[in-house]
PDB file of N, CA and C in Angstrom:
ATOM      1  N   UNK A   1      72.889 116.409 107.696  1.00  0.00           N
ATOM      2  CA  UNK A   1      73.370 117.320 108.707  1.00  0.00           C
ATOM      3  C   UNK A   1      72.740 118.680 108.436  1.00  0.00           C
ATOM      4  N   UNK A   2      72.336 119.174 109.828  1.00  0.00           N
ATOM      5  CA  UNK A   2      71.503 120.870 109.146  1.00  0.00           C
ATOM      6  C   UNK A   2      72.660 121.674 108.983  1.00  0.00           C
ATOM      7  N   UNK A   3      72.235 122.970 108.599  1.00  0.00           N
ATOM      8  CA  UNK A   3      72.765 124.061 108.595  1.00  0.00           C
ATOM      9  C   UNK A   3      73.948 124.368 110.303  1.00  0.00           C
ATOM     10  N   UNK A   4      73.259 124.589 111.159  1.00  0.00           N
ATOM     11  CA  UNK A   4      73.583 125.157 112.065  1.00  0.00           C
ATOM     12  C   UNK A   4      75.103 123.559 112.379  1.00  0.00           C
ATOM     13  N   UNK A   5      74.789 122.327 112.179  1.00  0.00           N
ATOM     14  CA  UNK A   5      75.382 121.676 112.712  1.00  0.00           C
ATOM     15  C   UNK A   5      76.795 121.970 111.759  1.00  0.00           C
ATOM     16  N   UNK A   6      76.871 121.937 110.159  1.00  0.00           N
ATOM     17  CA  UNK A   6      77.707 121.810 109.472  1.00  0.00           C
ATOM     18  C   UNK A   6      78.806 123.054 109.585  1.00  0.00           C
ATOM     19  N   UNK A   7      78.222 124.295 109.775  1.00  0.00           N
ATOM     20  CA  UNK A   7      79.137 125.580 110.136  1.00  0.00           C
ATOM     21  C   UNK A   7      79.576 125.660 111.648  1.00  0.00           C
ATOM     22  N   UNK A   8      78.871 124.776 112.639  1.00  0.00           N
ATOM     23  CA  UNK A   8      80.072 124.024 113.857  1.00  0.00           C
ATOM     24  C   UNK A   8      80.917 123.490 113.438  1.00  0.00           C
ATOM     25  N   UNK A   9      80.775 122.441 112.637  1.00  0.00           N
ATOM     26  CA  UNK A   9      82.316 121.342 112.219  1.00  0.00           C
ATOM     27  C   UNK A   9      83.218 122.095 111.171  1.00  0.00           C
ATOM     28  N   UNK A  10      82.459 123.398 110.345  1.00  0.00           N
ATOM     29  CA  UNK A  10      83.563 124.056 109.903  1.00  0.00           C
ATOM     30  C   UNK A  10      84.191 124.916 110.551  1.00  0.00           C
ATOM     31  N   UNK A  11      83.559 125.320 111.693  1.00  0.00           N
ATOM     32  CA  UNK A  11      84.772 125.938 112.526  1.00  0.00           C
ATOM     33  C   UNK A  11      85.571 125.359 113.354  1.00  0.00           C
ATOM     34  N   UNK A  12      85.449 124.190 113.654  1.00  0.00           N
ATOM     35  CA  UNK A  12      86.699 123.467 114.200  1.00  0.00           C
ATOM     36  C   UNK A  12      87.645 122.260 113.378  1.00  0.00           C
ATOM     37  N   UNK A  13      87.026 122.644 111.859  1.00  0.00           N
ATOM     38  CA  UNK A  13      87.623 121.971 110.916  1.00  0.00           C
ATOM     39  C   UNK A  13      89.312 122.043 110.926  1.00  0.00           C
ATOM     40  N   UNK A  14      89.810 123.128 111.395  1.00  0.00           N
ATOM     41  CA  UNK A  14      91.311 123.106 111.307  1.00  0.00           C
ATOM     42  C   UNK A  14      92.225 122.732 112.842  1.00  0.00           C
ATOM     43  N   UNK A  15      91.046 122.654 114.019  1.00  0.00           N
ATOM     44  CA  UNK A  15      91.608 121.802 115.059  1.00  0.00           C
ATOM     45  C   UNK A  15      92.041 120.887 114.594  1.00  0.00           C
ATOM     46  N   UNK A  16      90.655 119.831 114.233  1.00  0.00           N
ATOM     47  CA  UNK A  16      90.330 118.423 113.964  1.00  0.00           C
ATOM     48  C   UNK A  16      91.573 118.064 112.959  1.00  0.00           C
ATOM     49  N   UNK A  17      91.689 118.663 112.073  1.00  0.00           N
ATOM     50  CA  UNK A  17      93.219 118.101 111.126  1.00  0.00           C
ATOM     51  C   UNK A  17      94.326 118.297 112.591  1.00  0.00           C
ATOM     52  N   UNK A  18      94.109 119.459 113.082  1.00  0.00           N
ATOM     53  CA  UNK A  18      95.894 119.637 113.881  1.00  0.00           C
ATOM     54  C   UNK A  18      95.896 118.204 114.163  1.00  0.00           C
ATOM     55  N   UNK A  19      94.543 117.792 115.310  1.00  0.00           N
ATOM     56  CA  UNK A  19      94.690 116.901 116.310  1.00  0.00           C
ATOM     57  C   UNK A  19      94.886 115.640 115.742  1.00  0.00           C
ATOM     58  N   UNK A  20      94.076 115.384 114.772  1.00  0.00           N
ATOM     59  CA  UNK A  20      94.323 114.072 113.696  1.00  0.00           C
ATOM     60  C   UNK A  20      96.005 113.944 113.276  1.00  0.00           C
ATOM     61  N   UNK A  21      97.032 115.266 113.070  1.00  0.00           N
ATOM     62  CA  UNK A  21      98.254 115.011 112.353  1.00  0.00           C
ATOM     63  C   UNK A  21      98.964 114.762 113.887  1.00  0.00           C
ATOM     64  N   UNK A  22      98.415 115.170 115.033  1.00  0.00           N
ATOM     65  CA  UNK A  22      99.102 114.880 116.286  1.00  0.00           C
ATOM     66  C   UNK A  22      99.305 113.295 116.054  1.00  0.00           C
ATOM     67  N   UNK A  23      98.149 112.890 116.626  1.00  0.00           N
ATOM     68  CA  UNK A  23      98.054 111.574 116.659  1.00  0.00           C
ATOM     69  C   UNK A  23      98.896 110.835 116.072  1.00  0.00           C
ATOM     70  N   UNK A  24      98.889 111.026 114.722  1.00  0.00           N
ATOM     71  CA  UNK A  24      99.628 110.396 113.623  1.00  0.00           C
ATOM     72  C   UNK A  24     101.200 110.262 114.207  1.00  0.00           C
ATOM     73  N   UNK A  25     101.108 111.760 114.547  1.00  0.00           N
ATOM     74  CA  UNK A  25     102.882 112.103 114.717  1.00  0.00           C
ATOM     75  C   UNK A  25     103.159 111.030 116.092  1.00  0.00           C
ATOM     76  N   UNK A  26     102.451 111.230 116.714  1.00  0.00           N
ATOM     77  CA  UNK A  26     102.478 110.360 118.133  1.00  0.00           C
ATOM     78  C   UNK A  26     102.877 108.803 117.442  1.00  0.00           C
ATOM     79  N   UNK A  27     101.888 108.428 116.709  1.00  0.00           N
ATOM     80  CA  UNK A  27     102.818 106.504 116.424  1.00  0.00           C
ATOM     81  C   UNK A  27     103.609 106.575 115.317  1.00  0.00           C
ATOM     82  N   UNK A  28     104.083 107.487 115.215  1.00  0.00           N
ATOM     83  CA  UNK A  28     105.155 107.798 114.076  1.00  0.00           C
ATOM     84  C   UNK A  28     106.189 107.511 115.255  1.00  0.00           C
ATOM     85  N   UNK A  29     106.060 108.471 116.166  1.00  0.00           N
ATOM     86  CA  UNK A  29     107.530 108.304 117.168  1.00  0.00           C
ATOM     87  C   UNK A  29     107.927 106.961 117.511  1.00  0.00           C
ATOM     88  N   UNK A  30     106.738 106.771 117.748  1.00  0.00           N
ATOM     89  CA  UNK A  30     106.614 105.366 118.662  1.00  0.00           C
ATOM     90  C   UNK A  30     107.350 104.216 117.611  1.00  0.00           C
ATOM     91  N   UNK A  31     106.959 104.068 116.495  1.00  0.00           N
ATOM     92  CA  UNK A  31     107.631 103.361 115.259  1.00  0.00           C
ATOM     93  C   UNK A  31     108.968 103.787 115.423  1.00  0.00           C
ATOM     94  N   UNK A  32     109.305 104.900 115.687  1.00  0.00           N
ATOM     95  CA  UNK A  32     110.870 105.558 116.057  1.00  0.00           C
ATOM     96  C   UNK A  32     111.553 104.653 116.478  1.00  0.00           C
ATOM     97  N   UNK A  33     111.084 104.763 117.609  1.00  0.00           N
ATOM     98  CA  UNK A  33     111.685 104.504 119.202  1.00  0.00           C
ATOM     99  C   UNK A  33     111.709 102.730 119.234  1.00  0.00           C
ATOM    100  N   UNK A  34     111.256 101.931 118.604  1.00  0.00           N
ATOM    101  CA  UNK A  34     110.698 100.861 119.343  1.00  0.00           C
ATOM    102  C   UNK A  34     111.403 100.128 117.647  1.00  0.00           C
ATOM    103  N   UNK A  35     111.808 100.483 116.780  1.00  0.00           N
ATOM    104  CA  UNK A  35     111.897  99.532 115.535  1.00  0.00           C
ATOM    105  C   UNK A  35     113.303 100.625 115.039  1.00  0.00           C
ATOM    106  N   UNK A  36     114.708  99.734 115.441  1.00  0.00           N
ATOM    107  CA  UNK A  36     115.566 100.545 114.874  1.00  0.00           C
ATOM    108  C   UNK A  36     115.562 100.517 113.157  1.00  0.00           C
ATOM    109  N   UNK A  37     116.292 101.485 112.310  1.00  0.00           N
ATOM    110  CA  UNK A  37     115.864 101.450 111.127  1.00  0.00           C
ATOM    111  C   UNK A  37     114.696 101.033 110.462  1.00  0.00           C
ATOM    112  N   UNK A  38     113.559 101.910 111.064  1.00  0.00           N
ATOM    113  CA  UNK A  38     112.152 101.796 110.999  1.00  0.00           C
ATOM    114  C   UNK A  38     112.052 102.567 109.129  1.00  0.00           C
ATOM    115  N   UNK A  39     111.279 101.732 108.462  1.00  0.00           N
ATOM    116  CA  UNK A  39     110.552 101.690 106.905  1.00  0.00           C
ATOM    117  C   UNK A  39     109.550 102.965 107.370  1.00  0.00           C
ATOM    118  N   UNK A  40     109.951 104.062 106.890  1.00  0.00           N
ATOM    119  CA  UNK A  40     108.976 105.147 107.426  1.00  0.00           C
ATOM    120  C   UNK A  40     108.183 105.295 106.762  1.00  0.00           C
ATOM    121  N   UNK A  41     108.294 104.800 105.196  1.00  0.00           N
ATOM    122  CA  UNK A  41     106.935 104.877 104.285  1.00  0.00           C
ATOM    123  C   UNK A  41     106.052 103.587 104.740  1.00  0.00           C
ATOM    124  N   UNK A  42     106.627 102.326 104.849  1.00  0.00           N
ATOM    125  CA  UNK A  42     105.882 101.413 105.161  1.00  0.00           C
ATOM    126  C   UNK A  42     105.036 101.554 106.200  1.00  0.00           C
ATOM    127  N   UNK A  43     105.284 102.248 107.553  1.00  0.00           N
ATOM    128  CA  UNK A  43     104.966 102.289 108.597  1.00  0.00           C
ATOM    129  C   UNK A  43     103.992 103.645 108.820  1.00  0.00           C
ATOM    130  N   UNK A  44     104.305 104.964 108.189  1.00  0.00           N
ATOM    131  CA  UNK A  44     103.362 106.113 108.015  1.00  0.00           C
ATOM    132  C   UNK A  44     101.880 104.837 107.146  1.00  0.00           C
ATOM    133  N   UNK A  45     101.777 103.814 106.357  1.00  0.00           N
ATOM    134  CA  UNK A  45     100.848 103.430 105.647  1.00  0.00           C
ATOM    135  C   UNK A  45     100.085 102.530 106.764  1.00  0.00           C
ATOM    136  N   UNK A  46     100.884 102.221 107.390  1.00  0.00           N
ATOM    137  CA  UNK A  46      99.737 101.214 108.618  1.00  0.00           C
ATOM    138  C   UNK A  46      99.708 101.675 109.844  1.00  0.00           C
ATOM    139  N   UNK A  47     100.111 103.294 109.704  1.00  0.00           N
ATOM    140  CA  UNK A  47      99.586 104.038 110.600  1.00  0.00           C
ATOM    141  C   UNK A  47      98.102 104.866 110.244  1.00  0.00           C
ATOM    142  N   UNK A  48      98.433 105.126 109.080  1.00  0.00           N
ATOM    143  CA  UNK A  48      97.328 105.804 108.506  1.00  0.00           C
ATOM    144  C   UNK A  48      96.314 104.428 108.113  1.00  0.00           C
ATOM    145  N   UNK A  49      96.221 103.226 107.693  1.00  0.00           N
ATOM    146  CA  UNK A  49      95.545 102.264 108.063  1.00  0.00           C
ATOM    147  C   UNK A  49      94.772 101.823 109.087  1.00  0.00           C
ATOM    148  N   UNK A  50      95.735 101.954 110.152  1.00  0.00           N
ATOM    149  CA  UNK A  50      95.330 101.497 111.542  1.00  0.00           C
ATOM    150  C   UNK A  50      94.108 102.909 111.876  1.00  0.00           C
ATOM    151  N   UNK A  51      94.116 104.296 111.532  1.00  0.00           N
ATOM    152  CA  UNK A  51      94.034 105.383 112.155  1.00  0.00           C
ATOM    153  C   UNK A  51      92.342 105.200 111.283  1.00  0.00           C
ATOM    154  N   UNK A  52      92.373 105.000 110.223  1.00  0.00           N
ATOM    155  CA  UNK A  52      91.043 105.000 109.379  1.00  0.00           C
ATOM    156  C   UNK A  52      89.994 103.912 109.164  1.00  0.00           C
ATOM    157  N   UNK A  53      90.737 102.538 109.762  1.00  0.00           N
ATOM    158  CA  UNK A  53      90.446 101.380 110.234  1.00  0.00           C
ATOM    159  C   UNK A  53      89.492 101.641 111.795  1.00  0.00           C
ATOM    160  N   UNK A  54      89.963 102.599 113.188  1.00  0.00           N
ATOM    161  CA  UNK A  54      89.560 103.257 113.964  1.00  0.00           C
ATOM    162  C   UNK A  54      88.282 103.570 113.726  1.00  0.00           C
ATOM    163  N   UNK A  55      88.305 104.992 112.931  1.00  0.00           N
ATOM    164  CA  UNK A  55      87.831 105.893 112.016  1.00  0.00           C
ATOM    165  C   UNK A  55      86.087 105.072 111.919  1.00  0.00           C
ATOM    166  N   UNK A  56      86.149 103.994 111.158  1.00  0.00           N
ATOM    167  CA  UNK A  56      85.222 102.993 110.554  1.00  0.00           C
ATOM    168  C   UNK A  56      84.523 102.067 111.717  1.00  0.00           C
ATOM    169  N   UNK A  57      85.449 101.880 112.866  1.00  0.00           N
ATOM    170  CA  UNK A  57      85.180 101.089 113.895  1.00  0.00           C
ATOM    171  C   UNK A  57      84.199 102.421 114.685  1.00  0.00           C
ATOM    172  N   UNK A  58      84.348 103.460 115.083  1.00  0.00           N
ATOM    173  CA  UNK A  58      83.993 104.694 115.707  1.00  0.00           C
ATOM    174  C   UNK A  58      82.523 105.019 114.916  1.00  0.00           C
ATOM    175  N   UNK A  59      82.330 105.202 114.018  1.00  0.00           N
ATOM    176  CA  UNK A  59      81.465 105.462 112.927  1.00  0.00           C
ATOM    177  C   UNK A  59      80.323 104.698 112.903  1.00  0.00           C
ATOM    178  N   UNK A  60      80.990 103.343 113.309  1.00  0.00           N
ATOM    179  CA  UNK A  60      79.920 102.127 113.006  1.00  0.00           C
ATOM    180  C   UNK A  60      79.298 102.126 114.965  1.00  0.00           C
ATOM    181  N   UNK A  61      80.226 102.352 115.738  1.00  0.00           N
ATOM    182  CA  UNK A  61      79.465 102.450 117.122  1.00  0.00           C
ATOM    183  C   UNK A  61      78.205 103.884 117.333  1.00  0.00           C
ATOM    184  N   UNK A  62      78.954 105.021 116.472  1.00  0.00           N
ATOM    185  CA  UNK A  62      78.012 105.726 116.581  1.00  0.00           C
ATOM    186  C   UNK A  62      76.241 105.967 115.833  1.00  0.00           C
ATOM    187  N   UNK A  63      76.475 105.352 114.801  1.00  0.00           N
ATOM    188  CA  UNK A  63      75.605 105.292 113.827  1.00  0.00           C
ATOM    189  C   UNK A  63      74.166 103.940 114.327  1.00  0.00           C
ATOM    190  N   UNK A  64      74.573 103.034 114.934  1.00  0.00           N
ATOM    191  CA  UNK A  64      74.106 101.734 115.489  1.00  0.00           C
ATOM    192  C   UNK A  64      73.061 102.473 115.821  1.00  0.00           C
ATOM    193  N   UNK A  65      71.855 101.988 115.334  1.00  0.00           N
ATOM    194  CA  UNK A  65      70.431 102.100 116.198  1.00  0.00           C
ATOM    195  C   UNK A  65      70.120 101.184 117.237  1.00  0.00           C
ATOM    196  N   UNK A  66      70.224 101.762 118.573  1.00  0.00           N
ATOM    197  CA  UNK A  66      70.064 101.333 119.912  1.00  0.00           C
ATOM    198  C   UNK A  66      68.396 101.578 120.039  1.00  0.00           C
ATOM    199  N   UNK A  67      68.422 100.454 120.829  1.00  0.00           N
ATOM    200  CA  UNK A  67      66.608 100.191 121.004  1.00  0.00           C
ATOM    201  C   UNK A  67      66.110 100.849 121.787  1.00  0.00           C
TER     202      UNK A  67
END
């Protein structure tokens, strides 16, 4: 990554966490709402699973050398 690109992503480095802990918070609720006496440690772990699992799936579409 050059110069110019890496001091872009550090300035929106503290969006990118907000929006990332949104998300999170978003299927956190949803685990709420939908699983009474929901395992909140169990379930924060295959949220954050599911979220970095994504993460790897996203990464691998972008990176693909297209012909």
């Amino acid at each position: 990554m050059g110069d110019m690109e890496q001091l872009e992503l550090n300035r929106h480095r503290k969006q990118m966490l907000a929006d990332l802990r949104q998300l999170v918070e978003k299927y956190r609720a949803i685990f709420d709402w939908d699983i009474p006496d929901v395992d909140q440690a169990a379930a924060d772990h295959l949220i954050l699973d599911a979220v970095q699992a994504a993460l790897v799936e996203i990464e691998h579409e972008l990176t693909q050398i297209k012909p």
